[in-house]
C-alpha atoms as a PDB file:
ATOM      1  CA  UNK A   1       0.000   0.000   0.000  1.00  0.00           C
ATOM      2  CA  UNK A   2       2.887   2.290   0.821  1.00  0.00           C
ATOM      3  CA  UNK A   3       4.462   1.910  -2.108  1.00  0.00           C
ATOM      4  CA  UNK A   4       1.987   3.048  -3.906  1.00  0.00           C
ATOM      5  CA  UNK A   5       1.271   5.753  -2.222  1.00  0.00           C
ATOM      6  CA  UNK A   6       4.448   7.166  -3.043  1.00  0.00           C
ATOM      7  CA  UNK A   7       4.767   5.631  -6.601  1.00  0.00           C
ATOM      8  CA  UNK A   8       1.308   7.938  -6.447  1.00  0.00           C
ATOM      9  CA  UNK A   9       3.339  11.319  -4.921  1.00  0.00           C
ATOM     10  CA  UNK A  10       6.236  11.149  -7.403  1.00  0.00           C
ATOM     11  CA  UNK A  11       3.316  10.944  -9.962  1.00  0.00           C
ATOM     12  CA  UNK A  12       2.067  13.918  -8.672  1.00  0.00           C
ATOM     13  CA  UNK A  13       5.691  15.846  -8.223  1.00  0.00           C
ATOM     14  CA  UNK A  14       6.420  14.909 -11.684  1.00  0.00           C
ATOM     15  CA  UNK A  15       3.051  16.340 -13.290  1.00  0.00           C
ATOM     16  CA  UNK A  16       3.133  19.554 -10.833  1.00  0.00           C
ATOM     17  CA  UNK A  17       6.249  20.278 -12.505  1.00  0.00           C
ATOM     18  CA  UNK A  18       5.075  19.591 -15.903  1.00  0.00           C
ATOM     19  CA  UNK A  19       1.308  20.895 -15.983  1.00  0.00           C
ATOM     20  CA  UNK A  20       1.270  24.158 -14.187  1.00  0.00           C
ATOM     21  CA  UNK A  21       4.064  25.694 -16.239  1.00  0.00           C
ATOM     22  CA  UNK A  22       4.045  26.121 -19.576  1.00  0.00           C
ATOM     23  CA  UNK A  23       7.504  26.407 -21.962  1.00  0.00           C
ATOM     24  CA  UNK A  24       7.241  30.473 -21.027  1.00  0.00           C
ATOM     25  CA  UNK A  25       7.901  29.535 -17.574  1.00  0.00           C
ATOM     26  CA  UNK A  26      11.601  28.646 -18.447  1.00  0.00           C
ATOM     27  CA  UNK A  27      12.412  31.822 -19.237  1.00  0.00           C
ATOM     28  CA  UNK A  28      11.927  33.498 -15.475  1.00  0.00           C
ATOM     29  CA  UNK A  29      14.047  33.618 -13.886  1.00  0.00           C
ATOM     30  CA  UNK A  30      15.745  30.431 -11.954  1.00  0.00           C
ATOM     31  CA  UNK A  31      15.334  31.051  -8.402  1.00  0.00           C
ATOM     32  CA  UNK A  32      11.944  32.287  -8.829  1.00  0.00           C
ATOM     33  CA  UNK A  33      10.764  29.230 -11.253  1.00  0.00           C
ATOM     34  CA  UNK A  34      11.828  26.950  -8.207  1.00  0.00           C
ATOM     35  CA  UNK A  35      10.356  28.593  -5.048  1.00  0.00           C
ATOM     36  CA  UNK A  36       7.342  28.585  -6.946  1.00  0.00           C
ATOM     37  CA  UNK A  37       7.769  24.693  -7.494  1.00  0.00           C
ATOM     38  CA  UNK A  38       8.534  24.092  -3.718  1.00  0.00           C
ATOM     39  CA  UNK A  39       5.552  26.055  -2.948  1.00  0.00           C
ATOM     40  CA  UNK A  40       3.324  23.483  -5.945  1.00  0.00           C
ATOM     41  CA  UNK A  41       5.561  20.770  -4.257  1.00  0.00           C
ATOM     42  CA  UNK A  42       4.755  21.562  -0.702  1.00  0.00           C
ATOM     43  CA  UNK A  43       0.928  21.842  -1.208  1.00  0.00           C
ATOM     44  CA  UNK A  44       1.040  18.175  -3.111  1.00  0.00           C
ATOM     45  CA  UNK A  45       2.893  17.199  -0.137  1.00  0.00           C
ATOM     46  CA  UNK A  46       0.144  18.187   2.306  1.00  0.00           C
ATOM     47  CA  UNK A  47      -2.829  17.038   0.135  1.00  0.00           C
ATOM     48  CA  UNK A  48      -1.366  13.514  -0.164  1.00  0.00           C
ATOM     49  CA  UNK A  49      -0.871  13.282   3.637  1.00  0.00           C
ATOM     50  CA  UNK A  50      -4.445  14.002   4.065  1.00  0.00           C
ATOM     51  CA  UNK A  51      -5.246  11.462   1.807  1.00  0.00           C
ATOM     52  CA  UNK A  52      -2.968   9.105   3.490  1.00  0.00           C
ATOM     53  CA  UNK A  53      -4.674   9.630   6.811  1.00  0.00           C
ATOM     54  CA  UNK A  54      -8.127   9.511   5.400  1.00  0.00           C
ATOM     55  CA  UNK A  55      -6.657   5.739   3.631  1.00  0.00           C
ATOM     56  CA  UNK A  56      -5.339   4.521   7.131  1.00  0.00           C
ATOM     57  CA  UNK A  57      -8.437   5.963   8.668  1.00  0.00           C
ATOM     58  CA  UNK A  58     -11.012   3.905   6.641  1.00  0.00           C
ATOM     59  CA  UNK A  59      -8.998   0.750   6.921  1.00  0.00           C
ATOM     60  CA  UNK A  60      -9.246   1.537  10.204  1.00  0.00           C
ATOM     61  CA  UNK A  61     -13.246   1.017   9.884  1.00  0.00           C
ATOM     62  CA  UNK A  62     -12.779  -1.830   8.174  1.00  0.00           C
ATOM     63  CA  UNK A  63     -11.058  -3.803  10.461  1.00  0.00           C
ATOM     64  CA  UNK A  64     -13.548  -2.480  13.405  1.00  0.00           C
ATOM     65  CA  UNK A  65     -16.232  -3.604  10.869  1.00  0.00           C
ATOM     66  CA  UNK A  66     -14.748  -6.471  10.234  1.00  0.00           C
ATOM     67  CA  UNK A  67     -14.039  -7.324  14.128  1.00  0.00           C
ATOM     68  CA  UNK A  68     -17.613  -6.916  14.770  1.00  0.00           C
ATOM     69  CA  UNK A  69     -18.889  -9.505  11.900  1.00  0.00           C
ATOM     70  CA  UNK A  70     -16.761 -11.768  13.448  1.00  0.00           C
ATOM     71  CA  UNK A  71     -17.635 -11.086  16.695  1.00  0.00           C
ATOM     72  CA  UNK A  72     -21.143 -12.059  15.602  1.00  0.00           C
ATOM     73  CA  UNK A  73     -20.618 -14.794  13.901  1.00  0.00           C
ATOM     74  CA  UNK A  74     -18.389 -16.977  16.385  1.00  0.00           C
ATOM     75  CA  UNK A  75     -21.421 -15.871  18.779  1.00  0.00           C
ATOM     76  CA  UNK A  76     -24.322 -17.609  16.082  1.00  0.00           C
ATOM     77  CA  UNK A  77     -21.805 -20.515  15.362  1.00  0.00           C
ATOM     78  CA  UNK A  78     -21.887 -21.092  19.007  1.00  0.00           C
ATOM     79  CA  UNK A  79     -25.497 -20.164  19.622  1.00  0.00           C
ATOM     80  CA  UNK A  80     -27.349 -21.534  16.915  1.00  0.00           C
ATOM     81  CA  UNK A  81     -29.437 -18.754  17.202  1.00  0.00           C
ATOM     82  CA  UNK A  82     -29.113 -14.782  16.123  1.00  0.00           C
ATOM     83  CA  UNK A  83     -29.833 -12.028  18.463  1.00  0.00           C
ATOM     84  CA  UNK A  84     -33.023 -11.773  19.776  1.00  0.00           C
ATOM     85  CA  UNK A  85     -35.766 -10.419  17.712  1.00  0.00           C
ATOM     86  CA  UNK A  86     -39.214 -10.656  17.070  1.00  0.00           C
ATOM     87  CA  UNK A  87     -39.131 -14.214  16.429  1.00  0.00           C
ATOM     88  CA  UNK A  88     -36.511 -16.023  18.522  1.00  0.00           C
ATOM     89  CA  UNK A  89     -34.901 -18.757  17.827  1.00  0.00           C
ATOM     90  CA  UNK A  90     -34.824 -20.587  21.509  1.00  0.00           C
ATOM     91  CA  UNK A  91     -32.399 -24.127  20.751  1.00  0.00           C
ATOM     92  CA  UNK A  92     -31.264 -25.811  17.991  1.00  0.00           C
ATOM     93  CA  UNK A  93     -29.051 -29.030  17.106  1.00  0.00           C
ATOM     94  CA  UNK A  94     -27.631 -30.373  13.490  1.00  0.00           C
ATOM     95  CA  UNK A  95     -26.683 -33.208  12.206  1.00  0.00           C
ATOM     96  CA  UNK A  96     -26.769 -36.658   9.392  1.00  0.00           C
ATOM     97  CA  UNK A  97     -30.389 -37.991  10.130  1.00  0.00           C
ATOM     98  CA  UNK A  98     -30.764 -41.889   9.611  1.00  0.00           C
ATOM     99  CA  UNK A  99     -30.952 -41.354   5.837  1.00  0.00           C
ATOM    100  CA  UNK A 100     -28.320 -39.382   5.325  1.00  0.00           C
ATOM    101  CA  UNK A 101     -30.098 -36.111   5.432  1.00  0.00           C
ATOM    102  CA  UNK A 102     -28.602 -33.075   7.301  1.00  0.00           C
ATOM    103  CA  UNK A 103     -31.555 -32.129   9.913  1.00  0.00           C
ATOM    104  CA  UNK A 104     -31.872 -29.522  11.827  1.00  0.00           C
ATOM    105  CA  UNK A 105     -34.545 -29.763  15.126  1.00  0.00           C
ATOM    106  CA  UNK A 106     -34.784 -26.809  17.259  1.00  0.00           C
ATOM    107  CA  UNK A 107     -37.618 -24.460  18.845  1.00  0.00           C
ATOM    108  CA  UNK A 108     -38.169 -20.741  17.995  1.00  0.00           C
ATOM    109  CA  UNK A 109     -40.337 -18.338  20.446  1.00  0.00           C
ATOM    110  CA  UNK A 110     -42.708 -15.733  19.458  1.00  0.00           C
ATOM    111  CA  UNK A 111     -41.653 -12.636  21.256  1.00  0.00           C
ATOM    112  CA  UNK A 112     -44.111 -10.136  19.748  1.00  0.00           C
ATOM    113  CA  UNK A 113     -47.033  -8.709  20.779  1.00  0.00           C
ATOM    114  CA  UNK A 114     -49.158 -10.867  18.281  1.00  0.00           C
ATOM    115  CA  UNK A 115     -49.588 -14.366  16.831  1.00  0.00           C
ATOM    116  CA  UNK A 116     -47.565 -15.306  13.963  1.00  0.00           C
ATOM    117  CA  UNK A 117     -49.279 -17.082  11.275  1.00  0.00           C
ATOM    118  CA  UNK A 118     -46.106 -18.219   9.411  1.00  0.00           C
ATOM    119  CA  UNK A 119     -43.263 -18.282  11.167  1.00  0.00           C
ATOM    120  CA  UNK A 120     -40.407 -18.963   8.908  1.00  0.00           C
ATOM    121  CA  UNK A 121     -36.601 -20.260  10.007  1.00  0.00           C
ATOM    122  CA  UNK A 122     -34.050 -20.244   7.658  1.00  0.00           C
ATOM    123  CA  UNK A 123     -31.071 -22.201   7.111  1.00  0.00           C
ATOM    124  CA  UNK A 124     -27.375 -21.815   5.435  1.00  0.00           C
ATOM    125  CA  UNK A 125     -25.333 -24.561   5.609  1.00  0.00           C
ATOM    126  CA  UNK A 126     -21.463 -24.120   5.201  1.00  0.00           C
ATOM    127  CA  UNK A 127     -18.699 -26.781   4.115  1.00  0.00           C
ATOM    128  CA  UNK A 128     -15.351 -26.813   5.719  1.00  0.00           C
ATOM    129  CA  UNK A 129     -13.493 -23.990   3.929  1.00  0.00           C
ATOM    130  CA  UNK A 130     -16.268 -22.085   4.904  1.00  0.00           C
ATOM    131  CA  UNK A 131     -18.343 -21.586   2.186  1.00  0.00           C
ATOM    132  CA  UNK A 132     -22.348 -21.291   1.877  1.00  0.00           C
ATOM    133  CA  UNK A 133     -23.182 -24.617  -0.123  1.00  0.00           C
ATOM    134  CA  UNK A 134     -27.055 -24.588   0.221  1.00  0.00           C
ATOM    135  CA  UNK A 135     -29.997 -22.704   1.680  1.00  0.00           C
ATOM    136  CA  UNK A 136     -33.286 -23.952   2.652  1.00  0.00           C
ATOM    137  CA  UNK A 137     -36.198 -23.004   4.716  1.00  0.00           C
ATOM    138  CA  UNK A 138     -38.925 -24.371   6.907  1.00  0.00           C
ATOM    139  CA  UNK A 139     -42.126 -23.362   9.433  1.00  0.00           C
ATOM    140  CA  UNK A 140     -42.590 -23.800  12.742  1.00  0.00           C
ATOM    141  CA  UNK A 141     -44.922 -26.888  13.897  1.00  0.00           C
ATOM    142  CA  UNK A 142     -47.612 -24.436  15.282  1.00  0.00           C
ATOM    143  CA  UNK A 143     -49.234 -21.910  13.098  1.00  0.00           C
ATOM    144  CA  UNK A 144     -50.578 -18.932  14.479  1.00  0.00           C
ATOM    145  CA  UNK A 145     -47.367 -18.768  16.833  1.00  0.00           C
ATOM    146  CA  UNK A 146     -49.073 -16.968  19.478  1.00  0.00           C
ATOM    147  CA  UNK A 147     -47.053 -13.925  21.748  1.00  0.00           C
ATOM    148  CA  UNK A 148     -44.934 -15.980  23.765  1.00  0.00           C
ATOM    149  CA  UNK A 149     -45.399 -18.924  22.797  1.00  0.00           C
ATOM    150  CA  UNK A 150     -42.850 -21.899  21.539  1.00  0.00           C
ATOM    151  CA  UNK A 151     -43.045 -24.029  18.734  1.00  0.00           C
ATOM    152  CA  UNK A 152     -40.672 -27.059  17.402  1.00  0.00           C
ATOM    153  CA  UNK A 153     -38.915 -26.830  13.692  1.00  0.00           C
ATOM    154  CA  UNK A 154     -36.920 -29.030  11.337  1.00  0.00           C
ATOM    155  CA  UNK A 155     -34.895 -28.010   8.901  1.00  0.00           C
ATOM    156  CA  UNK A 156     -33.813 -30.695   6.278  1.00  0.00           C
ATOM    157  CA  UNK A 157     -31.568 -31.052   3.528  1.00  0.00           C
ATOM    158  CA  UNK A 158     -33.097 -32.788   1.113  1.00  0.00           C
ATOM    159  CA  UNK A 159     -29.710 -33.772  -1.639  1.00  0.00           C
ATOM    160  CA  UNK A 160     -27.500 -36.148   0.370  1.00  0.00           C
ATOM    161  CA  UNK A 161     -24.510 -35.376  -1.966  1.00  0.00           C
ATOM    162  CA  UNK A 162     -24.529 -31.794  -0.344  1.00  0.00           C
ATOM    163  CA  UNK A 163     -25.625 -33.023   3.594  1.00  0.00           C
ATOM    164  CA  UNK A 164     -22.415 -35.265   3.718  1.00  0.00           C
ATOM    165  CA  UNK A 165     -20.220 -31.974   3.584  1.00  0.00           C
ATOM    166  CA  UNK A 166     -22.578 -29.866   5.888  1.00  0.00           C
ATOM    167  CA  UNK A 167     -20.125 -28.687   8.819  1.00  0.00           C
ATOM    168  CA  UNK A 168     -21.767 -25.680   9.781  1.00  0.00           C
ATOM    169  CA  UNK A 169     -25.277 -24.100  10.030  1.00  0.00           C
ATOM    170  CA  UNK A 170     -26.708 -20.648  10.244  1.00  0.00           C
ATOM    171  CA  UNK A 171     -30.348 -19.799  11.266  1.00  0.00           C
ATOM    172  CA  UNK A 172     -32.322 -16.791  11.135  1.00  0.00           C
ATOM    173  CA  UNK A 173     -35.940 -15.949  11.456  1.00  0.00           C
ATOM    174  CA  UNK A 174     -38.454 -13.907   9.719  1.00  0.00           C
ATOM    175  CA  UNK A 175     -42.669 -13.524   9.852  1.00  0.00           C
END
């Protein structure tokens, strides 16, 4: 990244020198000609510093940004569940069903003021390098879901070629 930045400020030197004065600027006279350049010189200077600490600023955000997804995830991976919302999902376990299925059981809560007529979970299912390999989706057993109420779910994988490489899941919730 540095070295870009400065492959970026000789750029600049190199065209302040060249742009701003045309071929009738070689005939003032020398010292002038170059306090006026350190002056051109001294302003790029400044403006790519800014720009530097506006670059290290952002990455800055990034890597808080990218802290806090993390953050988030380890705490679904190890949940199950995402934070809290309207519909909540309450436990959940994974695994190869009988047949070779990847199933998911678990129970969500309605923690609304009102019933729920389709409360929907899904699923994304990762592999071991981490990618997203399928996505599926499912309703709880008891439809309406009234306010505070619980209801049982499964989740299944349906292809068996894909369920044998399931590793991971992620749930989330909508209604």
């Amino acid at each position: 990244m540095r070295k870009k930045v400065a492959a970026a400020i000789i750029i600049v030197f190199i065209l302040a020198i060249l742009i701003p004065f045309p071929a009738s600027a070689a005939r003032r006279s020398g010292s002038r000609l170059v306090a006026q350049l350190q002056a051109r010189i001294n302003e790029l200077t400044d403006l790519c510093n800014q720009r530097l600490t506006q670059i290290q600023q952002l990455q800055n955000d990034v890597a808080f940004r990218d802290r806090i997804i993390s953050d988030l995830r380890t705490r679904l991976a190890s949940t199950g569940s995402p934070v809290a919302s309207g519909l909540t999902i309450v436990s959940s376990t994974g695994g190869l069903n009988s047949l070779g299925y990847y199933e998911v059981n678990g129970e969500v809560q309605n923690n609304t003021g009102s019933a729920m007529e389709y409360p929907k979970i899904v699923g994304t299912f990762y592999d071991a390098a981490g990618a997203a390999i399928v996505n599926d989706f499912t309703y709880a057993m008891v439809k309406p879901l009234q306010p505070g109420q619980r209801a049982p779910f499964t989740l299944l994988v349906w292809d068996s070629s894909v369920s044998g490489r399931i590793t991971r899941y992620e749930l989330q919730t909508s209604y």
